[in-house]
N, C-alpha and C. Protein backbone atom coordinates (compact mmCIF):
# COMPACT_ATOMS: atom_id res chain seq x y z
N UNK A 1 10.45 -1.33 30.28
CA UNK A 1 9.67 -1.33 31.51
C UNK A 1 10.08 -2.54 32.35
N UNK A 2 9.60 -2.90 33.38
CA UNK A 2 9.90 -3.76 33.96
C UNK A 2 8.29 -4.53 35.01
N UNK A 3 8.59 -5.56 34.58
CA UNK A 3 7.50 -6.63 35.04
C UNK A 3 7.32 -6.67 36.89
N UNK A 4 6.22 -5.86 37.66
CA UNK A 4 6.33 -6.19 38.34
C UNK A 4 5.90 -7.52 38.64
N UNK A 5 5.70 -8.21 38.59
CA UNK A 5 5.90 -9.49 39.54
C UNK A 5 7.15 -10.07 39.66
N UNK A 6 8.22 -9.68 38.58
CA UNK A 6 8.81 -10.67 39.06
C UNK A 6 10.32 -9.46 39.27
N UNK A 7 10.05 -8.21 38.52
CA UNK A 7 11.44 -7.42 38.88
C UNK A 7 11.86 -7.31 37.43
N UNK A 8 12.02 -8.09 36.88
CA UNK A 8 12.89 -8.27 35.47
C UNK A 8 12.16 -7.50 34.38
N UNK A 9 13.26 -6.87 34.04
CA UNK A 9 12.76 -5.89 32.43
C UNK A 9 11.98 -6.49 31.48
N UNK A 10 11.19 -5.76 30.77
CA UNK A 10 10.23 -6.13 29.48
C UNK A 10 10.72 -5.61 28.26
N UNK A 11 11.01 -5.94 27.35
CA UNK A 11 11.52 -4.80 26.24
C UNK A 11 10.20 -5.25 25.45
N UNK A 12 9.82 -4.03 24.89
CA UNK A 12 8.96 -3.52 23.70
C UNK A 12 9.60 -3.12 22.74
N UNK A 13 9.84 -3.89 21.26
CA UNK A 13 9.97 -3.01 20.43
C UNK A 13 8.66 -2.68 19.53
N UNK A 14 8.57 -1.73 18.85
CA UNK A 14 7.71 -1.45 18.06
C UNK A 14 7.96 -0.49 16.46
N UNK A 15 7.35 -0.77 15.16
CA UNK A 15 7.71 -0.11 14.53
C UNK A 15 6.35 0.10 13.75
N UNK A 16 5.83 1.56 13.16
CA UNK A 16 4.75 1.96 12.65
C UNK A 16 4.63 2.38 11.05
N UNK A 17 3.42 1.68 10.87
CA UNK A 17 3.49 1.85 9.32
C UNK A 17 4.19 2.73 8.78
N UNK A 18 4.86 2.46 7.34
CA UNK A 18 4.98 3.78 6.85
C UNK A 18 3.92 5.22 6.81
N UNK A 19 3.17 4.28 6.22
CA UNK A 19 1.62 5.56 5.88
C UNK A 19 0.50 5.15 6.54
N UNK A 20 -0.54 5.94 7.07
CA UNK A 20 -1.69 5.70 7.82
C UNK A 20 -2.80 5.04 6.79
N UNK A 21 -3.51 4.15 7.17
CA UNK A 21 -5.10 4.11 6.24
C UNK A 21 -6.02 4.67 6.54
N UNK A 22 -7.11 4.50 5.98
CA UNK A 22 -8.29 5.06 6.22
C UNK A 22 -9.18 3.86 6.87
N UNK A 23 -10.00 4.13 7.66
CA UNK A 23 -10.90 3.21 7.61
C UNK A 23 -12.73 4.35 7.91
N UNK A 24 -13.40 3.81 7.06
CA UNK A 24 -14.93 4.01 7.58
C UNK A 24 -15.32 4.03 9.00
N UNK A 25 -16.60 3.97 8.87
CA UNK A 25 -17.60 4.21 9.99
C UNK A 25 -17.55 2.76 10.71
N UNK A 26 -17.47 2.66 11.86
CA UNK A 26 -17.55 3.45 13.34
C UNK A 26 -15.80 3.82 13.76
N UNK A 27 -15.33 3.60 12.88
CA UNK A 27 -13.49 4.11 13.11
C UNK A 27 -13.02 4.94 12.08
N UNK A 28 -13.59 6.26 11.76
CA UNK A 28 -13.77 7.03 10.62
C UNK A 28 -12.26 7.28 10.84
N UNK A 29 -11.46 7.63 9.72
CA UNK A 29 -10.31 8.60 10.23
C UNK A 29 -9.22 7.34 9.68
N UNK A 30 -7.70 8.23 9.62
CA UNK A 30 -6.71 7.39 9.08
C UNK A 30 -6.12 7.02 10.42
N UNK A 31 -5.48 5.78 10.12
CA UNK A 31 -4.94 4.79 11.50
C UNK A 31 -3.54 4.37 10.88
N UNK A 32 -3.21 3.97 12.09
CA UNK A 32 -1.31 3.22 11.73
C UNK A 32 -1.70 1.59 12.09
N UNK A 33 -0.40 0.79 11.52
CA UNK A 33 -0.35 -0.48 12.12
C UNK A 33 0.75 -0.61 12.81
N UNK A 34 0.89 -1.42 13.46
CA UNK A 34 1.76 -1.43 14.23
C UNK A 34 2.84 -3.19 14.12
N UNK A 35 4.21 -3.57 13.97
CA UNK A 35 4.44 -4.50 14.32
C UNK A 35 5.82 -4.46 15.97
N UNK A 36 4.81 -5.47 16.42
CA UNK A 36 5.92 -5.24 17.89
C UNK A 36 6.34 -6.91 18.01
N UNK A 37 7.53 -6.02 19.43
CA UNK A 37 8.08 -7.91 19.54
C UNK A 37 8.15 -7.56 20.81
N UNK A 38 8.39 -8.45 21.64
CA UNK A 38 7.47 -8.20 23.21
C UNK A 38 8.48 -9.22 23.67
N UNK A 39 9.96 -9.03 24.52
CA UNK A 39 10.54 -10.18 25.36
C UNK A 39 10.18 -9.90 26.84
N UNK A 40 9.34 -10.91 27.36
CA UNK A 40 8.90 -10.56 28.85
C UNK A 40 9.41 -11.87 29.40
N UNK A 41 9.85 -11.40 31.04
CA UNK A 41 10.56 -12.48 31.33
C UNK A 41 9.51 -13.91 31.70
N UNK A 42 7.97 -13.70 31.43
CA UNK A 42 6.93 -14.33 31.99
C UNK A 42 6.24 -15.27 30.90
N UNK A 43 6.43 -14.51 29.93
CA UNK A 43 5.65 -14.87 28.23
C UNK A 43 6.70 -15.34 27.37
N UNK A 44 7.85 -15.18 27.52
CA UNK A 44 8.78 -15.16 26.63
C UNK A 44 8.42 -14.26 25.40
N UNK A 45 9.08 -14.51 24.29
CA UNK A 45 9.29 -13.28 23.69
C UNK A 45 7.84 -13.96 22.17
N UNK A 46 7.63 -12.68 22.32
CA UNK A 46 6.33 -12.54 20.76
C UNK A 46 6.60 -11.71 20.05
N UNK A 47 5.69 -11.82 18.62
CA UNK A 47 5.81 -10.61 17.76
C UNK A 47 4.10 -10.49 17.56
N UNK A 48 3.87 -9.55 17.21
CA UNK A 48 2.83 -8.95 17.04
C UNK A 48 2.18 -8.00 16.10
N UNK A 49 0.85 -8.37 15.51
CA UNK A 49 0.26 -7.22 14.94
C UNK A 49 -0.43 -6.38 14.93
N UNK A 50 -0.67 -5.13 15.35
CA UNK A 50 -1.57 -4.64 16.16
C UNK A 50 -1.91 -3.10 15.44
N UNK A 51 -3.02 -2.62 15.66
CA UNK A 51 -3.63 -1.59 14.67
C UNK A 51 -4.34 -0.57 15.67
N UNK A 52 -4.30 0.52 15.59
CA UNK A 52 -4.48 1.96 16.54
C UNK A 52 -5.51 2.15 16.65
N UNK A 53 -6.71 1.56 15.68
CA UNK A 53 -7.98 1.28 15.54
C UNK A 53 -8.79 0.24 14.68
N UNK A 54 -9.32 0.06 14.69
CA UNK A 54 -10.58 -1.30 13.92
C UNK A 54 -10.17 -2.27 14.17
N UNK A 55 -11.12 -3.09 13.41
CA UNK A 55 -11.20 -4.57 13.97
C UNK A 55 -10.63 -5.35 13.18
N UNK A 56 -9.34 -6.19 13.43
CA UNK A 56 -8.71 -7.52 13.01
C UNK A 56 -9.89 -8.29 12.33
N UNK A 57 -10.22 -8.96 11.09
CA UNK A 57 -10.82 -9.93 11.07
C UNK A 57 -10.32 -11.19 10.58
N UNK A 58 -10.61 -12.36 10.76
CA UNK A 58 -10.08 -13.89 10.11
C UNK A 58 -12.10 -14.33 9.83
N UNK A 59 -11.99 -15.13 8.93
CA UNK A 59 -13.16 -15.58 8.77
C UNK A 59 -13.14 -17.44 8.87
N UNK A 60 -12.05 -17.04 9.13
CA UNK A 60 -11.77 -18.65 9.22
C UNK A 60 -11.24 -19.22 10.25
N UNK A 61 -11.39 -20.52 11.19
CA UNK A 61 -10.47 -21.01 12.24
C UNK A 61 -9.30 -20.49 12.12
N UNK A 62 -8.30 -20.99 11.37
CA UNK A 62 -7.21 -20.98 11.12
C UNK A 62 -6.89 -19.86 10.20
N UNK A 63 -6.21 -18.76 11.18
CA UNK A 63 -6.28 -17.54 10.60
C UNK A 63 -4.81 -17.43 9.94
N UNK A 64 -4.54 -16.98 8.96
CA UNK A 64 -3.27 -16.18 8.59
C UNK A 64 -3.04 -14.65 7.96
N UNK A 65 -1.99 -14.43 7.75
CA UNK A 65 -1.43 -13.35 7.00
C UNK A 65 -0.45 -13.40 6.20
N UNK A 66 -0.62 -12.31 5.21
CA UNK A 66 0.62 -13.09 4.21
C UNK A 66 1.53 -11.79 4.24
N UNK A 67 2.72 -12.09 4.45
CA UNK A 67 3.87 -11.15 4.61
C UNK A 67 4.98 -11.10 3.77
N UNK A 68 5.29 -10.04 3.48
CA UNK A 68 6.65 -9.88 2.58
C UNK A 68 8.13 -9.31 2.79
N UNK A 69 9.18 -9.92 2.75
CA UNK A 69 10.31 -9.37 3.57
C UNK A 69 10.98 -8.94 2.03
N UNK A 70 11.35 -7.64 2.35
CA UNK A 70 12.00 -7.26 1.00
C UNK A 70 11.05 -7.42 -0.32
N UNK A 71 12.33 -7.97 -1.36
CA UNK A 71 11.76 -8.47 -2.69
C UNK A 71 10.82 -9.92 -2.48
N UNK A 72 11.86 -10.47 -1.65
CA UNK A 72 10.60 -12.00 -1.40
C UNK A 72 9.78 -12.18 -2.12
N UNK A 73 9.10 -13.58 -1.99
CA UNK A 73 7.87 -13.96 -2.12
C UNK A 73 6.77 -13.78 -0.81
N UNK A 74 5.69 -13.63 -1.26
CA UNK A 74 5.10 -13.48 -0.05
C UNK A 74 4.89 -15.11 1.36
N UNK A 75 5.01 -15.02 2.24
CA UNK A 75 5.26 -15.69 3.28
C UNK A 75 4.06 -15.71 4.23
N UNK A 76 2.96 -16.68 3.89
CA UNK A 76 2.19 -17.47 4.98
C UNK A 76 2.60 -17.24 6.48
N UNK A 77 2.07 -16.59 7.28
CA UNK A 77 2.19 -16.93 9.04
C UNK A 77 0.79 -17.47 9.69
N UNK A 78 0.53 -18.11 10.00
CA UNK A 78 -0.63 -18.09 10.98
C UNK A 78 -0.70 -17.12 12.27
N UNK A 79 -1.87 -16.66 12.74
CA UNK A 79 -2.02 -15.64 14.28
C UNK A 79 -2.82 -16.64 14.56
N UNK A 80 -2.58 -15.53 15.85
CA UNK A 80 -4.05 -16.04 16.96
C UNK A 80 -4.42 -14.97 17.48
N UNK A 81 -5.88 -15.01 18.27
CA UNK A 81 -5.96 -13.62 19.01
C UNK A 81 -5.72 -13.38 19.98
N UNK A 82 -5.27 -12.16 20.83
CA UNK A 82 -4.92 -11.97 22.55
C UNK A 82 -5.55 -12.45 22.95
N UNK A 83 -5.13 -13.01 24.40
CA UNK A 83 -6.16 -13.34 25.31
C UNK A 83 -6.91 -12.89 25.47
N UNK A 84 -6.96 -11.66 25.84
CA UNK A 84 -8.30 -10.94 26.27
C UNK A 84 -9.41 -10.73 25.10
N UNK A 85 -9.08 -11.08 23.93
CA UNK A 85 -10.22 -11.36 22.91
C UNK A 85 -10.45 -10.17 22.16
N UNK A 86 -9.47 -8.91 22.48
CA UNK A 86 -9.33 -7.58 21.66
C UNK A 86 -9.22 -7.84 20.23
N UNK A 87 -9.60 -7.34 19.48
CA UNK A 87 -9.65 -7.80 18.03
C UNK A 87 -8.87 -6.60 17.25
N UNK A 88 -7.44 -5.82 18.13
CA UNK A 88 -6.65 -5.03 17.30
C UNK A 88 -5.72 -5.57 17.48
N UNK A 89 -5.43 -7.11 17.78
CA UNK A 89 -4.35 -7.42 18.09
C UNK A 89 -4.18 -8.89 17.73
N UNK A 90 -3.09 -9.22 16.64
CA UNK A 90 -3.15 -10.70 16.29
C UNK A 90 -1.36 -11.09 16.40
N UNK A 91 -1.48 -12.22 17.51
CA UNK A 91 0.27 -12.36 18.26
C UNK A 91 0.60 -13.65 16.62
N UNK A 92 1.77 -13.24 15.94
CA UNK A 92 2.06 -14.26 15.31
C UNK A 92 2.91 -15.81 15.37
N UNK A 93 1.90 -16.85 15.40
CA UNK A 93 2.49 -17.70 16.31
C UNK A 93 4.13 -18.53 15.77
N UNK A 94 4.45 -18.48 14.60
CA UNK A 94 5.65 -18.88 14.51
C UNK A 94 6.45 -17.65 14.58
N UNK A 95 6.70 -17.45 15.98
CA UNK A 95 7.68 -15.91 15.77
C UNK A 95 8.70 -16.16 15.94
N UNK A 96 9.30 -16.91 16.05
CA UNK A 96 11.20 -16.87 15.42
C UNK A 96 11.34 -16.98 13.98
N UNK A 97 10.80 -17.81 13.38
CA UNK A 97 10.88 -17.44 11.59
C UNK A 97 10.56 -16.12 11.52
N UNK A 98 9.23 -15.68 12.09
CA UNK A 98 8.82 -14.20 11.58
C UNK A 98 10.09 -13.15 11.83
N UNK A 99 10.81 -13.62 13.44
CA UNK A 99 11.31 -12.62 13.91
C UNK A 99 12.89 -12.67 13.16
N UNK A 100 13.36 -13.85 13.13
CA UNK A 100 14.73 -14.25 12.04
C UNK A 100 14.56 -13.44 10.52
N UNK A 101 12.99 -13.42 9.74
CA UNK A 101 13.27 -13.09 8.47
C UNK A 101 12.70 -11.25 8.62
N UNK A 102 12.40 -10.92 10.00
CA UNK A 102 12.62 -9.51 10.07
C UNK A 102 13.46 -8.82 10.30
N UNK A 103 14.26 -9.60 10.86
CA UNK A 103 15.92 -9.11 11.06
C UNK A 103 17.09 -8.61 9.70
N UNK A 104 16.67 -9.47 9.26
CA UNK A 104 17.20 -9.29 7.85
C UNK A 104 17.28 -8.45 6.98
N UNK A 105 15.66 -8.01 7.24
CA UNK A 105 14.76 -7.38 6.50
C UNK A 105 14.92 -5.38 5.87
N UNK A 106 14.80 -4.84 4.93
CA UNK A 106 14.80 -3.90 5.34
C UNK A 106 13.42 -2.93 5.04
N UNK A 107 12.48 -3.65 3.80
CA UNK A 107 11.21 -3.16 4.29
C UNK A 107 10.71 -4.52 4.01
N UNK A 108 9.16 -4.21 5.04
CA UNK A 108 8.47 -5.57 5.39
C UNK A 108 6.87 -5.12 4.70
N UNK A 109 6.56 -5.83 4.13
CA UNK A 109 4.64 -5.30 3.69
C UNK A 109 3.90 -6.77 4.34
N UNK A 110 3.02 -6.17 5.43
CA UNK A 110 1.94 -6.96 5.76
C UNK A 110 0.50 -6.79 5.24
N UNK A 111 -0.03 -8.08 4.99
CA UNK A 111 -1.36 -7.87 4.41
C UNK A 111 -2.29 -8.30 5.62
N UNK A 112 -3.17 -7.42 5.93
CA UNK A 112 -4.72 -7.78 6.96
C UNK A 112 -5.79 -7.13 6.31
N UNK A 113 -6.55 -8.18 7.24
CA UNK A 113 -7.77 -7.82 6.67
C UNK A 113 -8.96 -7.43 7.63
N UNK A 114 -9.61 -6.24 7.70
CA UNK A 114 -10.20 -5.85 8.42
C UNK A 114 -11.79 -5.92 8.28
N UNK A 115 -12.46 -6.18 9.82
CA UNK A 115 -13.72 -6.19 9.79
C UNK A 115 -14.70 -5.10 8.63
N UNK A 116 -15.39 -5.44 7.57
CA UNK A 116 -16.09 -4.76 7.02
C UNK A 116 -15.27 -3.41 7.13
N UNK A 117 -14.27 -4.00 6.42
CA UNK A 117 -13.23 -2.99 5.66
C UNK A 117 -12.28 -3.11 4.76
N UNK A 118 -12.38 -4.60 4.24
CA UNK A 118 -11.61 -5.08 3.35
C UNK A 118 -10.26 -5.33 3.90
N UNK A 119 -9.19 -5.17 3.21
CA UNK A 119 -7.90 -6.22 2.96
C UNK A 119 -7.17 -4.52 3.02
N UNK A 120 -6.00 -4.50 3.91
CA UNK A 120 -5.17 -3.58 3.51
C UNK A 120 -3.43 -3.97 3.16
N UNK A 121 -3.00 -3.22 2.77
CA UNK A 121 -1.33 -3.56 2.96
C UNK A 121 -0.64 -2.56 3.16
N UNK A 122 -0.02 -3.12 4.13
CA UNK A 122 0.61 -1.86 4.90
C UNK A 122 2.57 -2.30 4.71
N UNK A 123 2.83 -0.74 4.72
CA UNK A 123 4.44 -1.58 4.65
C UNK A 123 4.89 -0.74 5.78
N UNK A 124 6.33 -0.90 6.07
CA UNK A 124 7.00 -0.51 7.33
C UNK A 124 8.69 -0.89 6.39
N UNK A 125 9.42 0.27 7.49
CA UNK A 125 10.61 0.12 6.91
C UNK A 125 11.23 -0.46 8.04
N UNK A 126 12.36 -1.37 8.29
CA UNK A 126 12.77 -2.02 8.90
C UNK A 126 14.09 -2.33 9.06
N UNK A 127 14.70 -1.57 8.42
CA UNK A 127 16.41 -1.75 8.59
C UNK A 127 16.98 -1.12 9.88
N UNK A 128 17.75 -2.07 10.37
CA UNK A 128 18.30 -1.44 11.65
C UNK A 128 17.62 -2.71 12.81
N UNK A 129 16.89 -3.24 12.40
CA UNK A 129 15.74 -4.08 13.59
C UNK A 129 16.75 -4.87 14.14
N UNK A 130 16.71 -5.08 15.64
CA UNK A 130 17.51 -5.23 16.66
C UNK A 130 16.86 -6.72 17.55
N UNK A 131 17.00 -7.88 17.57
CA UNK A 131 16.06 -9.20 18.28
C UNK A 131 16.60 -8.32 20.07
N UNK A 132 15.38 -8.74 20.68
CA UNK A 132 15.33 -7.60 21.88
C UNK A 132 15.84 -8.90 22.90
């Protein structure tokens, strides 16, 4: 797409869970996760975690997730939440490590944890991933 204000292209990439979850009541029904990387010529470039429904939760200031590239060990990131305070969406703030050891990568398992829904893990396959 392209940014109007300033003219210059946006690339979105995005890639969706392997398998959907379930979640309960008030978001009954199975959902995807989503990880994207977002180069805008305004924001510079992010990665992101973002879910088709329910609510992101952290219970703590200092929120993280623990991620796995391949065989790995699992890998600490800290988020934060969008601006706008949407709670399906957590931008991960060291995203050149994230985005360097997804490159690599060929499946990735993220762990979140959702509002009064427990902890899920979701994996995604990832070979082929392209820095936008």
């Amino acid at each position: 797409s392209v940014d109007p204000m300033t003219g210059k292209p946006v690339v979105n990439l995005h890639n969706r869970s392997n398998h959907s979850f379930p979640l309960d009541f008030p978001h009954r029904g199975m959902h995807y996760a989503y990880i994207v990387v977002r180069k805008h010529p305004r924001y510079g470039t992010d990665a992101m975690i973002t879910v088709d429904d329910g609510q992101l939760h952290c219970q703590y200031r200092n929120c993280r997730i623990l991620v796995r590239f391949d065989q790995g060990k699992p890998t600490s990131f800290s988020v934060s939440g969008a601006a706008d305070n949407s709670s399906d969406t957590w931008f991960i703030d060291n995203t050149s490590r994230f985005i360097s050891q997804l490159s690599s990568a060929k499946n990735v398992i993220v762990e979140l944890q959702f509002y009064q829904q427990g902890i899920r893990e979701l994996k995604f396959e990832t070979t082929g991933f392209k820095r936008p």
